[in-house]
C-alpha atoms as a PDB file:
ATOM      1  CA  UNK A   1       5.149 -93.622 241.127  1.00  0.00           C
ATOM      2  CA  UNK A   2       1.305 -94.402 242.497  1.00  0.00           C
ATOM      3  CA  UNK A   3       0.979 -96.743 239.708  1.00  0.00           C
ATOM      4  CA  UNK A   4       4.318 -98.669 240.196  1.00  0.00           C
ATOM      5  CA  UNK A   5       3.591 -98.923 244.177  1.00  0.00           C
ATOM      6  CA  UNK A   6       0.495-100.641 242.957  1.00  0.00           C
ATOM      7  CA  UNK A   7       2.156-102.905 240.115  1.00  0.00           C
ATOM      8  CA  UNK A   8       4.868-103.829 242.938  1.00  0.00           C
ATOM      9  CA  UNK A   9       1.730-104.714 245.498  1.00  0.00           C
ATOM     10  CA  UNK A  10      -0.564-106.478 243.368  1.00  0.00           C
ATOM     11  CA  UNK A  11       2.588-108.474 241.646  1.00  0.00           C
ATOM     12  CA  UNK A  12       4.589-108.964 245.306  1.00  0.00           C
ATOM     13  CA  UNK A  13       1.833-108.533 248.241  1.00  0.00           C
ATOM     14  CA  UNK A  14      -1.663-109.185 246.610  1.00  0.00           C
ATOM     15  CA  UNK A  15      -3.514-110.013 250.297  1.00  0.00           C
ATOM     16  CA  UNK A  16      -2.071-106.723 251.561  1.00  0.00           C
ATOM     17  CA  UNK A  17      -2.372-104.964 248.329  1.00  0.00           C
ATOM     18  CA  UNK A  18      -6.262-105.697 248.012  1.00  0.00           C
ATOM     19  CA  UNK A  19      -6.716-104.516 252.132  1.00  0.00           C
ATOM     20  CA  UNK A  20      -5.207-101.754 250.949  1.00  0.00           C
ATOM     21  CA  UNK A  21      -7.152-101.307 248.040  1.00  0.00           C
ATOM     22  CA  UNK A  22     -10.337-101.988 249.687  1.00  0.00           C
ATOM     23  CA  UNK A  23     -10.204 -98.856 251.859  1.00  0.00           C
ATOM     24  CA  UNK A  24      -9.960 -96.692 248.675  1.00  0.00           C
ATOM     25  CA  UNK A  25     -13.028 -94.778 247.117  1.00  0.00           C
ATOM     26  CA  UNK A  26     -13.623 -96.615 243.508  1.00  0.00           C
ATOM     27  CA  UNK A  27     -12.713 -94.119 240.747  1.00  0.00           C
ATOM     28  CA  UNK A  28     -13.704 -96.121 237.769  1.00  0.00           C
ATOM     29  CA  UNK A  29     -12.354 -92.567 235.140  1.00  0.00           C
ATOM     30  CA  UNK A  30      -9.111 -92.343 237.336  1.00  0.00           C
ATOM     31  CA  UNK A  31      -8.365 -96.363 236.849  1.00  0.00           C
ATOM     32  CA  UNK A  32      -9.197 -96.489 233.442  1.00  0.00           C
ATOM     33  CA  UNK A  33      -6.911 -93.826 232.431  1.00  0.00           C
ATOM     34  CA  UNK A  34      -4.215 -93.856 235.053  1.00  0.00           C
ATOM     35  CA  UNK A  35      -3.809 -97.853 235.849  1.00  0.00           C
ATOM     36  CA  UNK A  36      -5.025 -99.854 233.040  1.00  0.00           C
ATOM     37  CA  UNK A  37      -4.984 -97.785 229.613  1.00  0.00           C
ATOM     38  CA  UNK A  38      -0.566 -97.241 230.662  1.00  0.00           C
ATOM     39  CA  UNK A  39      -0.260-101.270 231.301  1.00  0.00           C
ATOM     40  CA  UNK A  40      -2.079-102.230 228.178  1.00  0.00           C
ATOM     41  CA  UNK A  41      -0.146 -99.651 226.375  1.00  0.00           C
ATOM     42  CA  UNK A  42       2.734-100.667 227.722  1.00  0.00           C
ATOM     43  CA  UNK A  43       1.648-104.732 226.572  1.00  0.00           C
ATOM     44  CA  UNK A  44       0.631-103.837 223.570  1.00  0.00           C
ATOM     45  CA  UNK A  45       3.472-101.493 222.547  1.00  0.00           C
ATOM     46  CA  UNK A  46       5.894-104.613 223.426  1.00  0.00           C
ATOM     47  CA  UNK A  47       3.740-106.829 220.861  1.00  0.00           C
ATOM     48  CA  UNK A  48       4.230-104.452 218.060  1.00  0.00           C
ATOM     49  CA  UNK A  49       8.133-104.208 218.372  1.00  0.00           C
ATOM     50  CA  UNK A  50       8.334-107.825 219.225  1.00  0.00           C
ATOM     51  CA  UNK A  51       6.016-109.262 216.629  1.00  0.00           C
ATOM     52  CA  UNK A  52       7.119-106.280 214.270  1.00  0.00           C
ATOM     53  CA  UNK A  53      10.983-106.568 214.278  1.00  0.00           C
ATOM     54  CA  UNK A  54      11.224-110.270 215.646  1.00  0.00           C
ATOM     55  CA  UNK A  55       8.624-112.094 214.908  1.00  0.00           C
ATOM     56  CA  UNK A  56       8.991-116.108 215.604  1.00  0.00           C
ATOM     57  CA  UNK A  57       8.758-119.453 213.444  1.00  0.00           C
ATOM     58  CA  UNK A  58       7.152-122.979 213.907  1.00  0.00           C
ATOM     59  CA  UNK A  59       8.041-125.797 212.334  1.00  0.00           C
ATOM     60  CA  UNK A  60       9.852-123.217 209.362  1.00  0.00           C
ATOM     61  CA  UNK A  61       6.774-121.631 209.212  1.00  0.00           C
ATOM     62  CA  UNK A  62       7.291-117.581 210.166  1.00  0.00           C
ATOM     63  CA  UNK A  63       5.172-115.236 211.887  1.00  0.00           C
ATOM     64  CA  UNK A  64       6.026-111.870 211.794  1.00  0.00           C
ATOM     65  CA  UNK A  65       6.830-108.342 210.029  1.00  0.00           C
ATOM     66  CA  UNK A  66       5.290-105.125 211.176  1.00  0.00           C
ATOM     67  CA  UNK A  67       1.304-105.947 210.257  1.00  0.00           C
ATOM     68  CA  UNK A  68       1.914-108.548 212.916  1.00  0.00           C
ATOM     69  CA  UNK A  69       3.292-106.009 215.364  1.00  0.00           C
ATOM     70  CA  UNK A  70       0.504-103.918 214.374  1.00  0.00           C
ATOM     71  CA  UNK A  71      -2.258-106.511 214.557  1.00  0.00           C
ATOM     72  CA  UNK A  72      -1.437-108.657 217.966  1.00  0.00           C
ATOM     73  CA  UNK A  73      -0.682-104.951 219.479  1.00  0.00           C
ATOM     74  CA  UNK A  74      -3.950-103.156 218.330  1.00  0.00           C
ATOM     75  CA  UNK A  75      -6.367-106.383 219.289  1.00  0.00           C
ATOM     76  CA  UNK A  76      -4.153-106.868 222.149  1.00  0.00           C
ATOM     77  CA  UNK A  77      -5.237-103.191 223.197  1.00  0.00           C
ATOM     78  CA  UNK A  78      -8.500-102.715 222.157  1.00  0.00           C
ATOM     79  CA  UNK A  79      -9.409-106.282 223.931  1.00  0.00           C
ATOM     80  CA  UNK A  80      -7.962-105.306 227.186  1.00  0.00           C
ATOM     81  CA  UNK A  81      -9.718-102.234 227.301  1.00  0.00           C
ATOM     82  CA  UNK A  82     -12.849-103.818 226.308  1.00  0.00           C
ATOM     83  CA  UNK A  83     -12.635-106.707 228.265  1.00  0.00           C
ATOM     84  CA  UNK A  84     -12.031-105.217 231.771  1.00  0.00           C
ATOM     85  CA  UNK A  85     -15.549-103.529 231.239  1.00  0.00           C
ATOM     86  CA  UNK A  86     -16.965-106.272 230.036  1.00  0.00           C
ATOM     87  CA  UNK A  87     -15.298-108.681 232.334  1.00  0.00           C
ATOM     88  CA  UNK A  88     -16.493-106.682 235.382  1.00  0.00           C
ATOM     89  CA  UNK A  89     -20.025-106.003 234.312  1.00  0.00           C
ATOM     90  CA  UNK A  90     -19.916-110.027 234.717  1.00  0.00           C
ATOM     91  CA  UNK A  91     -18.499-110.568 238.061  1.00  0.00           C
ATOM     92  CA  UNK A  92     -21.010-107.807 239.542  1.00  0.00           C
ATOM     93  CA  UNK A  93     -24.161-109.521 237.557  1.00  0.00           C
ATOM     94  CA  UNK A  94     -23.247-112.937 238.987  1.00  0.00           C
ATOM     95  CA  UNK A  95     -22.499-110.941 242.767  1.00  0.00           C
ATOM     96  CA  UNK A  96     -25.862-111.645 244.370  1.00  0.00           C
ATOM     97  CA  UNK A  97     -26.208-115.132 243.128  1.00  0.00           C
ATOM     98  CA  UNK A  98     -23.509-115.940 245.529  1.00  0.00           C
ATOM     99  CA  UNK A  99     -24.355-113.954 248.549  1.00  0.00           C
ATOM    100  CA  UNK A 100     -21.740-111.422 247.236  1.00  0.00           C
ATOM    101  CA  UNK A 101     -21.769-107.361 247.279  1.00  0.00           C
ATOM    102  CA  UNK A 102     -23.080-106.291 244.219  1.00  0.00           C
ATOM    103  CA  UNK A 103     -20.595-103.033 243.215  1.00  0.00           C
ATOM    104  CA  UNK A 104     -19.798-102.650 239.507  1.00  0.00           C
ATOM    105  CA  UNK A 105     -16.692-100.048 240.856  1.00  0.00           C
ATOM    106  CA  UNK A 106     -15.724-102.491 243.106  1.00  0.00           C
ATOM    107  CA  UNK A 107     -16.341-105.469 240.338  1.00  0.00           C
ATOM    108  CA  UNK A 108     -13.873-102.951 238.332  1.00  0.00           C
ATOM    109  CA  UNK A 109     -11.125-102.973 240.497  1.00  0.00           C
ATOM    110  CA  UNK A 110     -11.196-106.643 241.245  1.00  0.00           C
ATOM    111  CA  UNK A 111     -10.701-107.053 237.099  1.00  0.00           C
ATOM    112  CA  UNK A 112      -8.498-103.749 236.546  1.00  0.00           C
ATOM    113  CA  UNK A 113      -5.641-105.028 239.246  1.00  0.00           C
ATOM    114  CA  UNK A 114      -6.107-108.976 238.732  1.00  0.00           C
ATOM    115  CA  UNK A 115      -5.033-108.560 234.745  1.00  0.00           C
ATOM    116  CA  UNK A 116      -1.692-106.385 236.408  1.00  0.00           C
ATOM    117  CA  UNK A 117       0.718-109.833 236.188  1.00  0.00           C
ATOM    118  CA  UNK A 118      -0.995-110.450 232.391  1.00  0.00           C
ATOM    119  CA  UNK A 119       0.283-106.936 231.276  1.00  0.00           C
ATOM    120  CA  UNK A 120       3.563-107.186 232.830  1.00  0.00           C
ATOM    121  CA  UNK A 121       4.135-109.987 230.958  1.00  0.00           C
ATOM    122  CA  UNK A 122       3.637-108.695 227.902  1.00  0.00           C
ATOM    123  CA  UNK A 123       7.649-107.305 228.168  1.00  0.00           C
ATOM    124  CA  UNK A 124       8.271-111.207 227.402  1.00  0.00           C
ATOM    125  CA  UNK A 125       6.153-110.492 224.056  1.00  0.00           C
ATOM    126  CA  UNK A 126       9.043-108.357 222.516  1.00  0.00           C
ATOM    127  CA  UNK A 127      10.981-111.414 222.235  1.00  0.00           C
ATOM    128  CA  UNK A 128       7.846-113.471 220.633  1.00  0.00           C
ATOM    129  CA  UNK A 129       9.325-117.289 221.419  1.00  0.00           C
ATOM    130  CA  UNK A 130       9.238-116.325 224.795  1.00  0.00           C
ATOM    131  CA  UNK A 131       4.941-114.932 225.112  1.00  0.00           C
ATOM    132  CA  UNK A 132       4.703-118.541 227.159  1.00  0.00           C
ATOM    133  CA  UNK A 133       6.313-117.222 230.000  1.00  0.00           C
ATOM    134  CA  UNK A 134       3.941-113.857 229.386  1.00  0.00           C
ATOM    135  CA  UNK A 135       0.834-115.866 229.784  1.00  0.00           C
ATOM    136  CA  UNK A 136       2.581-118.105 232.432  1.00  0.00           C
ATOM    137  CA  UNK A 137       2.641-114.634 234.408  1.00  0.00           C
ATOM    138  CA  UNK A 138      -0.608-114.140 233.239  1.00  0.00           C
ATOM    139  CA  UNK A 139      -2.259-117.096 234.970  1.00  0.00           C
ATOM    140  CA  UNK A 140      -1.016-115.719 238.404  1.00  0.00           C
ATOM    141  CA  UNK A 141      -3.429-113.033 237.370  1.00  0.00           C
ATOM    142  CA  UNK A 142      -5.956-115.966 238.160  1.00  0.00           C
ATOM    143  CA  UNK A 143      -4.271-116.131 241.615  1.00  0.00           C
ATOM    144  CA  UNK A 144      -4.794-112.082 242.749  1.00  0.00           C
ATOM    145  CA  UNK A 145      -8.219-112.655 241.421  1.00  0.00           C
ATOM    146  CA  UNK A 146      -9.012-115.673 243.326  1.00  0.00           C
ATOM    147  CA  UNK A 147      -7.696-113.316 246.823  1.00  0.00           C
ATOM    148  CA  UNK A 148      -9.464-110.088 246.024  1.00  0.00           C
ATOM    149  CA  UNK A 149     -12.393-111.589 245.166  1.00  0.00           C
ATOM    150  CA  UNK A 150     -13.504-111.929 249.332  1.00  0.00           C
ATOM    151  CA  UNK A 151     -11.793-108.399 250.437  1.00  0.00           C
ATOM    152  CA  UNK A 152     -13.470-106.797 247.166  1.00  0.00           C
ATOM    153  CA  UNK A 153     -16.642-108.689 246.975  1.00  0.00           C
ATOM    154  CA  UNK A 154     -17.669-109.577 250.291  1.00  0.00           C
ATOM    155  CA  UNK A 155     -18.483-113.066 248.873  1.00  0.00           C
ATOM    156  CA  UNK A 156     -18.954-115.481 251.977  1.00  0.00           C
ATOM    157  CA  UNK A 157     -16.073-118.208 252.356  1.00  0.00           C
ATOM    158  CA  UNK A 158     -18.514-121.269 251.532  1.00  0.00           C
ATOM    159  CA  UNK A 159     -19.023-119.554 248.198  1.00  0.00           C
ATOM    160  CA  UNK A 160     -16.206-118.162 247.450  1.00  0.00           C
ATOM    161  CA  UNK A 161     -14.659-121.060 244.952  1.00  0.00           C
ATOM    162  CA  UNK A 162     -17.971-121.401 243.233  1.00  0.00           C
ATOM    163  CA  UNK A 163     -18.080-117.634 242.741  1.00  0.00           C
ATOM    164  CA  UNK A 164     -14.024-117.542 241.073  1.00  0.00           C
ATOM    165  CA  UNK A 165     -15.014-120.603 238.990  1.00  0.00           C
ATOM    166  CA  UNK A 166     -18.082-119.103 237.759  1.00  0.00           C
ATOM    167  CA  UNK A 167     -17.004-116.059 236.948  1.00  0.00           C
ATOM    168  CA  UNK A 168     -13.804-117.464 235.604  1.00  0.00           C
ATOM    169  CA  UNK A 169     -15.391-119.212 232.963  1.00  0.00           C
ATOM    170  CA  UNK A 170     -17.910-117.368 231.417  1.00  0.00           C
ATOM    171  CA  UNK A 171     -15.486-114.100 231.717  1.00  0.00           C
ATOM    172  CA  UNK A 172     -12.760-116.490 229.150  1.00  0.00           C
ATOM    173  CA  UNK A 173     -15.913-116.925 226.855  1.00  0.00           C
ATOM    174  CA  UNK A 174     -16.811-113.126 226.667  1.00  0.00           C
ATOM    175  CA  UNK A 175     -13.016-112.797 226.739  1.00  0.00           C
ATOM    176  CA  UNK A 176     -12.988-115.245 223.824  1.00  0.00           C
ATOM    177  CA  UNK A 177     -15.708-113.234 221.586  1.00  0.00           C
ATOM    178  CA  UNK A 178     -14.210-109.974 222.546  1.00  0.00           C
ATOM    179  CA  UNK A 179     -10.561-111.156 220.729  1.00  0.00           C
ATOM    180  CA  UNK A 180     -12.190-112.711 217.789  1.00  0.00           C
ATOM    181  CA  UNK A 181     -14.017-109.361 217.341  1.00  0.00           C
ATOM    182  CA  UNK A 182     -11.328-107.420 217.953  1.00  0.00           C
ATOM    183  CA  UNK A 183      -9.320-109.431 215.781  1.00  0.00           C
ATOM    184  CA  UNK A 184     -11.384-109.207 212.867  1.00  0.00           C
ATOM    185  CA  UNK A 185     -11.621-105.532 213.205  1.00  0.00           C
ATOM    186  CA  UNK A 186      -8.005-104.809 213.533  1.00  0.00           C
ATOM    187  CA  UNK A 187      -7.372-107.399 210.174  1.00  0.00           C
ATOM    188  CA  UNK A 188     -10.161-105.306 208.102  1.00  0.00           C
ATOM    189  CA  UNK A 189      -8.309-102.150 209.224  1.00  0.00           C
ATOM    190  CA  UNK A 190      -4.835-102.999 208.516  1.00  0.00           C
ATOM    191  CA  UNK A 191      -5.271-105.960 206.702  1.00  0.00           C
ATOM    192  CA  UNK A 192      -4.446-109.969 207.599  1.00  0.00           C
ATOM    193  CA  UNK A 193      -1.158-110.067 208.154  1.00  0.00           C
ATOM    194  CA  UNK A 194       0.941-112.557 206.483  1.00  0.00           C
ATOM    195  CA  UNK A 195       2.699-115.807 207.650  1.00  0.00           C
ATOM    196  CA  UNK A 196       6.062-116.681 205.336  1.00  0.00           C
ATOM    197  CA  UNK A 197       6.673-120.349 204.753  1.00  0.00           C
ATOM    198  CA  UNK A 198      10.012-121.755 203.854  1.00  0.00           C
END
């Protein structure tokens, strides 16, 4: 119930939600496990049945069949989890550069709740020709960032879009090497999967 109170605040009230949030003592074990390993799970189990049983084509060409499922869903999971650590570590390293608080727990919240709207969206990944609405819900994720990064922060208001783009850009880069690694682990695991042509 805790979590979907949260979900419903972050996805419907994100000012309110991050107040909220703000007042809380970090609990980097408790958000890990309790908040962000059930959302990616929950995102990653919907690109294994979607990709697995569904699938989608381009052009004739299709992409699916169940080492799809199982490769978008592992890489899927293993880059969320990565990447929130990762992504946070960032944030708090580029903190003082902008006059902002530098608080790894706090750095972990800010990326833990901003990704909520991305792993919601996942549900849209269990019917695959629909994932553009997924990472259309996934860029609003940008959004809550953009507001918690002032309540969570403390980053001063002449900073604060210098700060988001910043941090915005090199976190898609790490995010970037973090799915290619991920990627190539899952593939030499379960193998590539493969794409049927016509």
């Amino acid at each position: 119930m805790v979590l979907l109170n949260r979900v419903q605040g972050i996805l419907l009230r994100p000012r309110d939600e991050w107040n909220t949030i703000a007042q809380e003592e970090p609990a980097p074990l408790a958000l890990l496990t309790g908040y962000v390993l059930p959302l990616a799970l929950f995102s990653a189990s919907c690109s294994v049945v979607g990709y697995g049983a569904i699938g989608y084509s381009v052009m004739g060409i299709h992409f699916g069949g169940w080492e799809w499922g199982i490769w978008t869903g592992v890489s899927g999971l293993l880059g969320s989890l990565i990447g929130v650590g990762v992504v946070a570590t960032v944030v708090n390293v580029l903190a003082p550069s902008f006059g902002a608080q530098s608080d790894w727990e706090r750095a972990l919240q800010l990326v833990a709740y901003s990704w909520t709207p991305a792993w919601i969206g996942g549900i849209f990944s269990l019917y695959p020709a629909l994932g553009w609405l997924g990472a259309i819900l996934g860029l609003y994720g940008l959004y809550v960032l953009y507001l918690g990064l002032p309540v969570m922060a403390k980053v001063p208001a002449e900073k604060h879009l210098g700060y988001f783009v910043v941090s915005l850009i090199i976190a898609l880069v790490v995010y970037f090497i973090i799915g290619t690694v991920t990627s190539s682990l899952v593939w030499g695991i379960v193998g590539a999967p493969t794409v049927k042509f016509p």
